[in-house]
N, C-alpha and C. Protein backbone atom coordinates (compact mmCIF):
# COMPACT_ATOMS: atom_id res chain seq x y z
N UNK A 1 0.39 14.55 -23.54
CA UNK A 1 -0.77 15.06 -22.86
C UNK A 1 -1.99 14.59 -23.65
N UNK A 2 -3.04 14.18 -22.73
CA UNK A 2 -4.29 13.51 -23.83
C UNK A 2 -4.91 14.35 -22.65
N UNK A 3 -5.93 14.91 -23.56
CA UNK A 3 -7.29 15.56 -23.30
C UNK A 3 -8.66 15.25 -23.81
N UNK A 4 -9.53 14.98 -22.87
CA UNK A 4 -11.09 14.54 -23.20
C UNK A 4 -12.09 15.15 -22.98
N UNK A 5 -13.01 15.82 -24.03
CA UNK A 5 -13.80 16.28 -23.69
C UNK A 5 -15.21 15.36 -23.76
N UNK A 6 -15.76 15.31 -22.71
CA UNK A 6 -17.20 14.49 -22.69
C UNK A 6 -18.45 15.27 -22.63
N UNK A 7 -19.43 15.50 -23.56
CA UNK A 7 -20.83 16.15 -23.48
C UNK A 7 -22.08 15.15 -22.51
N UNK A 8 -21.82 15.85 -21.28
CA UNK A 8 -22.83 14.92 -20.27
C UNK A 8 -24.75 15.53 -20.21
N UNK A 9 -24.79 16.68 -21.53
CA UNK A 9 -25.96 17.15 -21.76
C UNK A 9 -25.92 17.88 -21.04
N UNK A 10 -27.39 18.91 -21.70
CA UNK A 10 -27.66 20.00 -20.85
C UNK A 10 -26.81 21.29 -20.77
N UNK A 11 -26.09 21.82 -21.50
CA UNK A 11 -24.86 22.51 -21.13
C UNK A 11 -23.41 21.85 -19.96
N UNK A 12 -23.48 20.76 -20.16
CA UNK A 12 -22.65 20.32 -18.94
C UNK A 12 -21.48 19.34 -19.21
N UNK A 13 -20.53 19.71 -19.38
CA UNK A 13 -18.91 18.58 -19.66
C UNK A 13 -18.54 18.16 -19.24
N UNK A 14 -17.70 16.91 -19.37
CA UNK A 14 -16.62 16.38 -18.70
C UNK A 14 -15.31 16.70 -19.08
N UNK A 15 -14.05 16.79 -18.64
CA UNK A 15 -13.00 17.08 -19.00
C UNK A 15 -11.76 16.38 -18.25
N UNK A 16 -11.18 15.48 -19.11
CA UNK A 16 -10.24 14.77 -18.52
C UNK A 16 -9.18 14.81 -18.91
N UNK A 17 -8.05 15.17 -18.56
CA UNK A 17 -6.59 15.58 -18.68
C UNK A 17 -5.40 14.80 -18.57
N UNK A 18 -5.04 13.81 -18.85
CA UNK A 18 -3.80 12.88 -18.70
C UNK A 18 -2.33 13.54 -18.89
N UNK A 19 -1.42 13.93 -17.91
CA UNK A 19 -0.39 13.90 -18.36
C UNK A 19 0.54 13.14 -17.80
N UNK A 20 1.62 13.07 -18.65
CA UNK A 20 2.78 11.98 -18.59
C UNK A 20 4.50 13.10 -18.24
N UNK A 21 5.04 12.30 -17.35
CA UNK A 21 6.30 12.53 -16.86
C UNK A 21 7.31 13.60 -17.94
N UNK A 22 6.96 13.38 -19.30
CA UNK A 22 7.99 14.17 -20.25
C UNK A 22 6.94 15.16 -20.40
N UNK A 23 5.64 15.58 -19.53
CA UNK A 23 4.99 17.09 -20.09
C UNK A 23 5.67 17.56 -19.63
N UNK A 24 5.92 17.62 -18.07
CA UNK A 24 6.14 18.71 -16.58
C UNK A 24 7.69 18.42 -16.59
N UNK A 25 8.23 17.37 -16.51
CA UNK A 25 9.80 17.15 -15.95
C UNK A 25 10.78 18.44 -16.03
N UNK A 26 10.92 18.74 -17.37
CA UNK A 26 11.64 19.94 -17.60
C UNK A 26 11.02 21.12 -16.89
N UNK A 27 10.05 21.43 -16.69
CA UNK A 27 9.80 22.87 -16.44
C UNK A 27 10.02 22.58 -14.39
N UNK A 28 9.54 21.19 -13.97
CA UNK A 28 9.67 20.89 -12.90
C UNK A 28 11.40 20.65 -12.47
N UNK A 29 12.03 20.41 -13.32
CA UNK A 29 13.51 20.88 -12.97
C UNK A 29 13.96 22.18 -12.96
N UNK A 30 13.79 23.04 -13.70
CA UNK A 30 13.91 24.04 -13.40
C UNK A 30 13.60 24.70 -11.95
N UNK A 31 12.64 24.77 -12.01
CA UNK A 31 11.74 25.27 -10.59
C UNK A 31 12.63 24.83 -9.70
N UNK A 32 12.80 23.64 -9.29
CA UNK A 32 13.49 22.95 -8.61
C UNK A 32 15.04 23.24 -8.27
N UNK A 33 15.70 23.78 -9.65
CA UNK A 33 16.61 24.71 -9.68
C UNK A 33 16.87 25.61 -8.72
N UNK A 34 15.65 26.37 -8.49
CA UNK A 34 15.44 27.87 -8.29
C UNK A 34 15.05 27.84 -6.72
N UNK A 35 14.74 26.71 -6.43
CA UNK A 35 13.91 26.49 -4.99
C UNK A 35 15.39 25.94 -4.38
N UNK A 36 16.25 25.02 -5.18
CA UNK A 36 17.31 24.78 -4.84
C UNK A 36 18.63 25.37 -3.88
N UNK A 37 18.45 26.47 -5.12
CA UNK A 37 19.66 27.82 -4.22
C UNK A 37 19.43 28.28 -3.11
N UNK A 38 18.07 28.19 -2.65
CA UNK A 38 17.53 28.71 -1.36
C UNK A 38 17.17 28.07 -0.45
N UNK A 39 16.54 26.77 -0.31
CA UNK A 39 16.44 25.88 0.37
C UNK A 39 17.12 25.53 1.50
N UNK A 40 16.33 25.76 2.57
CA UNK A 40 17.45 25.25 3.98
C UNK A 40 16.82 23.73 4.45
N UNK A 41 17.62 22.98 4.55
CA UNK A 41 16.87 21.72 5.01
C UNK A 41 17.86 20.80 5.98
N UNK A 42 17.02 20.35 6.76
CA UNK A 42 17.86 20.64 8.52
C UNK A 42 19.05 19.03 7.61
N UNK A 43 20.20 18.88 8.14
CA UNK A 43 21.38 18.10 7.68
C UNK A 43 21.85 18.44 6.72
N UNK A 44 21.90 19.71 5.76
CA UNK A 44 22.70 20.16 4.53
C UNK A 44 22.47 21.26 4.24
N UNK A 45 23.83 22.13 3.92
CA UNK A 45 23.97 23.45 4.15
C UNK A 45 23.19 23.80 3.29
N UNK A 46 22.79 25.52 3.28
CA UNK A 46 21.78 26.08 2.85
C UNK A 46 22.10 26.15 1.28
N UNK A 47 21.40 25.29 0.36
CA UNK A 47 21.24 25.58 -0.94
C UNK A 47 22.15 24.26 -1.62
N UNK A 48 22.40 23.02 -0.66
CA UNK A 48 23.25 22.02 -0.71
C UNK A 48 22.45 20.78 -0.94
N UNK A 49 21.27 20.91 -0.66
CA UNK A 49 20.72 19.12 -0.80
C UNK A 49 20.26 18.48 -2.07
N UNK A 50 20.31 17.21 -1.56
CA UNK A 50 20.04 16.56 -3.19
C UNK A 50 19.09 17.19 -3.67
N UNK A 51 18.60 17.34 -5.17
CA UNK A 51 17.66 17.76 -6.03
C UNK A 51 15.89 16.47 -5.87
N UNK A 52 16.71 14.89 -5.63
CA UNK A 52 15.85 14.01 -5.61
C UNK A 52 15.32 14.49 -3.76
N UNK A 53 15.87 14.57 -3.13
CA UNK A 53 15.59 14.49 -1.36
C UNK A 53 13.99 15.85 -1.42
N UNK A 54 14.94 17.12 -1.87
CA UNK A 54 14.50 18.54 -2.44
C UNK A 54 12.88 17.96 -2.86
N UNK A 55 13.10 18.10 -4.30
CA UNK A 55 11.70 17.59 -5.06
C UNK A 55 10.69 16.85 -4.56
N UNK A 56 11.01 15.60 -3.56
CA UNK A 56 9.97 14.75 -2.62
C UNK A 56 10.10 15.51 -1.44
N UNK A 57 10.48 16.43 -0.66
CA UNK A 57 9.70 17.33 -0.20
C UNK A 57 8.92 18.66 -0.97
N UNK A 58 9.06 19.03 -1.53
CA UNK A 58 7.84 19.69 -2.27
C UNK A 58 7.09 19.28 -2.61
N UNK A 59 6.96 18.11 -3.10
CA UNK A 59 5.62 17.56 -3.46
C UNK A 59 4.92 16.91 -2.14
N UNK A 60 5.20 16.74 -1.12
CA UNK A 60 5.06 16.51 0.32
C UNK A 60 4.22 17.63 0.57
N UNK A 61 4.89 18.75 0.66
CA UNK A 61 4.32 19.87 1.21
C UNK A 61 2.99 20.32 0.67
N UNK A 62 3.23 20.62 -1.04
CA UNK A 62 1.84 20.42 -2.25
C UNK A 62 0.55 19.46 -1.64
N UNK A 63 1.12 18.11 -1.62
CA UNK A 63 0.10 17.46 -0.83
C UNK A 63 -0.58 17.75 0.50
N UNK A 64 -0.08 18.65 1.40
CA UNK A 64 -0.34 18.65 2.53
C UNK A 64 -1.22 20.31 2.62
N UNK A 65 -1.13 20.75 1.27
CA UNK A 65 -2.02 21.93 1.48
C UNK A 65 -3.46 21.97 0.54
């Protein structure tokens, strides 16, 4: 994770946040876990679909709200 703070004057910041695949992965598997067991998704029984199929719809959905 790299973090930047920029002084644009005046009382006023910039703040820029980089993260990389090994911040989130783990905590985003988990979750994924948990969304797993419950998940109904039309062609595979309830709590049955891939984890990769799973995960790119959630982040589908994230995007769409």
């Amino acid at each position: 994770m790299d973090i930047q703070k920029k002084d644009l004057g005046q009382g006023i910041s910039q703040i820029s946040i980089t993260l990389e695949p090994a911040d989130y992965a783990k905590k985003f598997d988990q979750e994924l876990q948990k969304v797993a067991g419950k998940a109904a998704i039309k062609g595979f029984r309830k709590g049955k679909c891939q984890h990769q199929l799973l995960g790119k719809c959630m982040v589908l959905l994230y995007l769409q709200t």
